[in-house]
N, C-alpha and C. Protein backbone atom coordinates (compact mmCIF):
# COMPACT_ATOMS: atom_id res chain seq x y z
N UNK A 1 0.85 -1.17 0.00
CA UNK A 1 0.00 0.00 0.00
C UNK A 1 0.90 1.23 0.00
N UNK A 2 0.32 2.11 -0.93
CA UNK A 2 1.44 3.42 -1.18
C UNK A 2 0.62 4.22 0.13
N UNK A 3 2.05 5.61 0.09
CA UNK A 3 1.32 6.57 0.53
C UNK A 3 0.17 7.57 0.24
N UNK A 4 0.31 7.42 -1.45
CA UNK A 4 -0.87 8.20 -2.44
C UNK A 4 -1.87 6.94 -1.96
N UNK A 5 -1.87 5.45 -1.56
CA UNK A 5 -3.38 4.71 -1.50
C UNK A 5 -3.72 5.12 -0.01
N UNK A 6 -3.50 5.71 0.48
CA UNK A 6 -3.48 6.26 1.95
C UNK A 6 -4.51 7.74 1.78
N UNK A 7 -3.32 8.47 1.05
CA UNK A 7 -3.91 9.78 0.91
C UNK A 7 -5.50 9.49 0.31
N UNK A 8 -5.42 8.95 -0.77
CA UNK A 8 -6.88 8.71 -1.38
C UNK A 8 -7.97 8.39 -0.76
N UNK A 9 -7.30 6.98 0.19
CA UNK A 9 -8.95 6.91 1.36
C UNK A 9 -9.06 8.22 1.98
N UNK A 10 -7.96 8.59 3.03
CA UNK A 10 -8.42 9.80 3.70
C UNK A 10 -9.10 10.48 3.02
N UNK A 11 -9.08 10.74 1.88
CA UNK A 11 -9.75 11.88 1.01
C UNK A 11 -11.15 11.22 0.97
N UNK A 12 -11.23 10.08 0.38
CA UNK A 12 -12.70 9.25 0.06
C UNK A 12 -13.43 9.36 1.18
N UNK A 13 -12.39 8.90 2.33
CA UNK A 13 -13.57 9.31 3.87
C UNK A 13 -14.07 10.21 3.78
N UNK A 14 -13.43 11.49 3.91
CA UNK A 14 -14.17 12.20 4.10
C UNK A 14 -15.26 12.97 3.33
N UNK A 15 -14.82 12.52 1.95
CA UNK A 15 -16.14 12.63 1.09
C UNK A 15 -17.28 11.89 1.39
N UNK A 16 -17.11 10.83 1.93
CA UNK A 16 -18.39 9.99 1.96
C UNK A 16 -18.82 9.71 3.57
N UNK A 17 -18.33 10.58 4.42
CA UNK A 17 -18.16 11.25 5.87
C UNK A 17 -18.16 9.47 6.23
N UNK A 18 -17.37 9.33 5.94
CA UNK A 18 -17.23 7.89 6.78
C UNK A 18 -17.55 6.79 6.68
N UNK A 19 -18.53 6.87 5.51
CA UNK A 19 -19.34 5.49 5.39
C UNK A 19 -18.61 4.59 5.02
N UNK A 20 -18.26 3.01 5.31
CA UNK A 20 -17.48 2.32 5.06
C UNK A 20 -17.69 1.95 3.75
N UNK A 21 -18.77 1.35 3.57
CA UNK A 21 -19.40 0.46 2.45
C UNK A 21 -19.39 1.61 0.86
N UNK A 22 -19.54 2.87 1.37
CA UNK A 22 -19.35 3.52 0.03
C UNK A 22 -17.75 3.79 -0.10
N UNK A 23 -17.24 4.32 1.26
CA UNK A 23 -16.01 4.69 0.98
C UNK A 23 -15.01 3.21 0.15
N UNK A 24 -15.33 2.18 0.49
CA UNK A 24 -14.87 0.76 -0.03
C UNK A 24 -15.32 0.80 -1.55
N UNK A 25 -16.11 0.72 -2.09
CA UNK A 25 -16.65 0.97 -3.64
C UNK A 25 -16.37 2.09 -4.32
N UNK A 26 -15.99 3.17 -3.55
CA UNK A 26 -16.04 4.30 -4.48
C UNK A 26 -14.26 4.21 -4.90
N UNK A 27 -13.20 3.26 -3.56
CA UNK A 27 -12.14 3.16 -4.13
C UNK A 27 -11.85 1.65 -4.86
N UNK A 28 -13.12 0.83 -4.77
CA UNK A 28 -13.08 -0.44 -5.46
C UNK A 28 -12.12 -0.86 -4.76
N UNK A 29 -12.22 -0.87 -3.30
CA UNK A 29 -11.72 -2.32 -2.89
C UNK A 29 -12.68 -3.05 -1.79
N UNK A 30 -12.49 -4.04 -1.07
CA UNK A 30 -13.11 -4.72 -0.05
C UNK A 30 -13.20 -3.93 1.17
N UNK A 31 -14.40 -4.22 1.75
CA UNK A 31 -14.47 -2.79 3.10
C UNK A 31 -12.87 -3.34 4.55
N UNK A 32 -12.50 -4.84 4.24
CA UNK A 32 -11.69 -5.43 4.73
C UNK A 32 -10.42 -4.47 4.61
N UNK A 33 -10.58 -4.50 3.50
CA UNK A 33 -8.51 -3.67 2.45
C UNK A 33 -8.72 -2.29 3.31
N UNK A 34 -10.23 -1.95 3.29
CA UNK A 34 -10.61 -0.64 3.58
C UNK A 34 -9.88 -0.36 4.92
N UNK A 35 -10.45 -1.18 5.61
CA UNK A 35 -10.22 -1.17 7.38
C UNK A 35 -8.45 -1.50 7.43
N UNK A 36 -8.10 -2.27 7.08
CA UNK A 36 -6.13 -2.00 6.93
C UNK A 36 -5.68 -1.07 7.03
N UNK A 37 -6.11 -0.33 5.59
CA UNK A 37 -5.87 1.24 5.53
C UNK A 37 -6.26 2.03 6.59
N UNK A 38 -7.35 2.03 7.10
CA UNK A 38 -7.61 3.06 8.06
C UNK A 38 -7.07 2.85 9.19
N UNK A 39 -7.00 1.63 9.59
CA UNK A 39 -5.92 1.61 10.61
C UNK A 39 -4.33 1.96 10.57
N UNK A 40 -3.62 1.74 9.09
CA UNK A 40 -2.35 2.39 9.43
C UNK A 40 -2.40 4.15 9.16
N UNK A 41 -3.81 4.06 8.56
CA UNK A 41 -3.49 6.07 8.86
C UNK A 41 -3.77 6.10 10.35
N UNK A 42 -4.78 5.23 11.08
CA UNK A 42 -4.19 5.74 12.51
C UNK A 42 -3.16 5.49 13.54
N UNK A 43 -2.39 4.33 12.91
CA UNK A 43 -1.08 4.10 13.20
C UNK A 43 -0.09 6.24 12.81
N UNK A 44 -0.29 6.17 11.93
CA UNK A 44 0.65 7.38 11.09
C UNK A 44 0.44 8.44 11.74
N UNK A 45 -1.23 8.97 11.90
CA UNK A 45 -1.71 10.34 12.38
C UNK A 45 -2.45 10.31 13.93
N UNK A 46 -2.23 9.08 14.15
CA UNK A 46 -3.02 8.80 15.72
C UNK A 46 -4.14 8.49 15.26
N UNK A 47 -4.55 8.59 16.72
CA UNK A 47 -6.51 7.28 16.59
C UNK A 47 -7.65 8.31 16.42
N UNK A 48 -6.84 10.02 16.75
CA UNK A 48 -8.35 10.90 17.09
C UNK A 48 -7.97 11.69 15.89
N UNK A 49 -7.53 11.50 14.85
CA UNK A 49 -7.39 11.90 13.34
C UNK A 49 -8.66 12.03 12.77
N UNK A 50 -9.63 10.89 13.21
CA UNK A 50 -11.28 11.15 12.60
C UNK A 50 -12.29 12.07 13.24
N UNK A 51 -11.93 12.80 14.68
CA UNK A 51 -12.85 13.09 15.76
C UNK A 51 -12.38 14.60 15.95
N UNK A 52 -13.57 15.62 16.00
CA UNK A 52 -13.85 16.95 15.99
C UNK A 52 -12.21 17.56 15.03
N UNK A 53 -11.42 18.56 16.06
CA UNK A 53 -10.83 19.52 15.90
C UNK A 53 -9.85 18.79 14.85
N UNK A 54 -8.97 17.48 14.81
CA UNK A 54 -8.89 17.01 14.39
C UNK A 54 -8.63 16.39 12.85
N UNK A 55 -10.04 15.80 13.47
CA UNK A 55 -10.29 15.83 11.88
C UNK A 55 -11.03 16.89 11.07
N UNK A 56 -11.23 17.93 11.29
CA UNK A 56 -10.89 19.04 10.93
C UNK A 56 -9.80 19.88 10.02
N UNK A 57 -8.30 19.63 10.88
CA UNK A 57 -7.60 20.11 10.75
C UNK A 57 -6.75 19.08 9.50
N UNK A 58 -7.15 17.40 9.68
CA UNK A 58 -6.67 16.89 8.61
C UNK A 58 -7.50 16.82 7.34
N UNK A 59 -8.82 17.24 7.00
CA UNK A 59 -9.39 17.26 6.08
C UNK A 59 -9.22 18.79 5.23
N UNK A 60 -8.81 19.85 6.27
CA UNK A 60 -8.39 21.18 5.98
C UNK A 60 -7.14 20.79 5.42
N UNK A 61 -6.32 20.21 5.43
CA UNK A 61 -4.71 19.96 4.94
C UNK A 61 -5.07 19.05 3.90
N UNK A 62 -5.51 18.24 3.60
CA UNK A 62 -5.64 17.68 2.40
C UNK A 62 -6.35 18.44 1.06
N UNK A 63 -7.36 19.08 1.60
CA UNK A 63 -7.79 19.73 0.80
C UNK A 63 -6.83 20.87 -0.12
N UNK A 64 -6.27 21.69 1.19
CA UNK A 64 -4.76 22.97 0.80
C UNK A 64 -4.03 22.16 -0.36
N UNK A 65 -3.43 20.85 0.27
CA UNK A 65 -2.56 20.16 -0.74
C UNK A 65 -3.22 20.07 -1.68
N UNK A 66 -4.35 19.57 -2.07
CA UNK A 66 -4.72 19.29 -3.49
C UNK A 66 -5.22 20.53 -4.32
N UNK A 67 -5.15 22.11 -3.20
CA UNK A 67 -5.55 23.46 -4.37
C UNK A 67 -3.94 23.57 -4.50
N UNK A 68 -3.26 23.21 -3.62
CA UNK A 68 -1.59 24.03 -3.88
C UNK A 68 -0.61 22.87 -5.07
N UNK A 69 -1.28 21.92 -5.18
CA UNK A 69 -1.20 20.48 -6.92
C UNK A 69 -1.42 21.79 -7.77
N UNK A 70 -3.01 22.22 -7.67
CA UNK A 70 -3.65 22.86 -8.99
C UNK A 70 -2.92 24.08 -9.40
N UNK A 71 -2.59 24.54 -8.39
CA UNK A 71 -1.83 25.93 -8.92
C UNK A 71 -0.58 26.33 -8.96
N UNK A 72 0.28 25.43 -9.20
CA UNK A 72 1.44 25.19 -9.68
C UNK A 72 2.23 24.54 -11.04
């Protein structure tokens, strides 16, 4: 598993605020592969990465990164 298949769930989560079963289909894999992944992003960013201020602050940073891709 890359770090871009990492970045992508985080991103998919939070598009699909969490839902497993879509977030799993919308990246076409098993909600199983799904749950791997989400556990080593909370290995990487800690366990409260999904909860208030948080996840907040990591859905605010992913987002920056992908306008500061576009405008360069």
């Amino acid at each position: 598993m890359s770090d871009a298949d990492l970045v992508r769930t985080v991103e998919t989560y939070f598009e699909f605020g969490g839902n497993s079963a879509r977030i799993a289909e919308a990246l076409f894999i098993h909600v199983n592969t799904l749950y791997q992944r989400l556990a080593r992003v909370d290995q990487i960013l800690g366990v409260f990465w999904r909860r208030g201020e948080h996840s907040l602050q990591v859905h605010l940073a992913l987002r920056l990164s992908k306008l500061m891709e576009t405008t360069s």
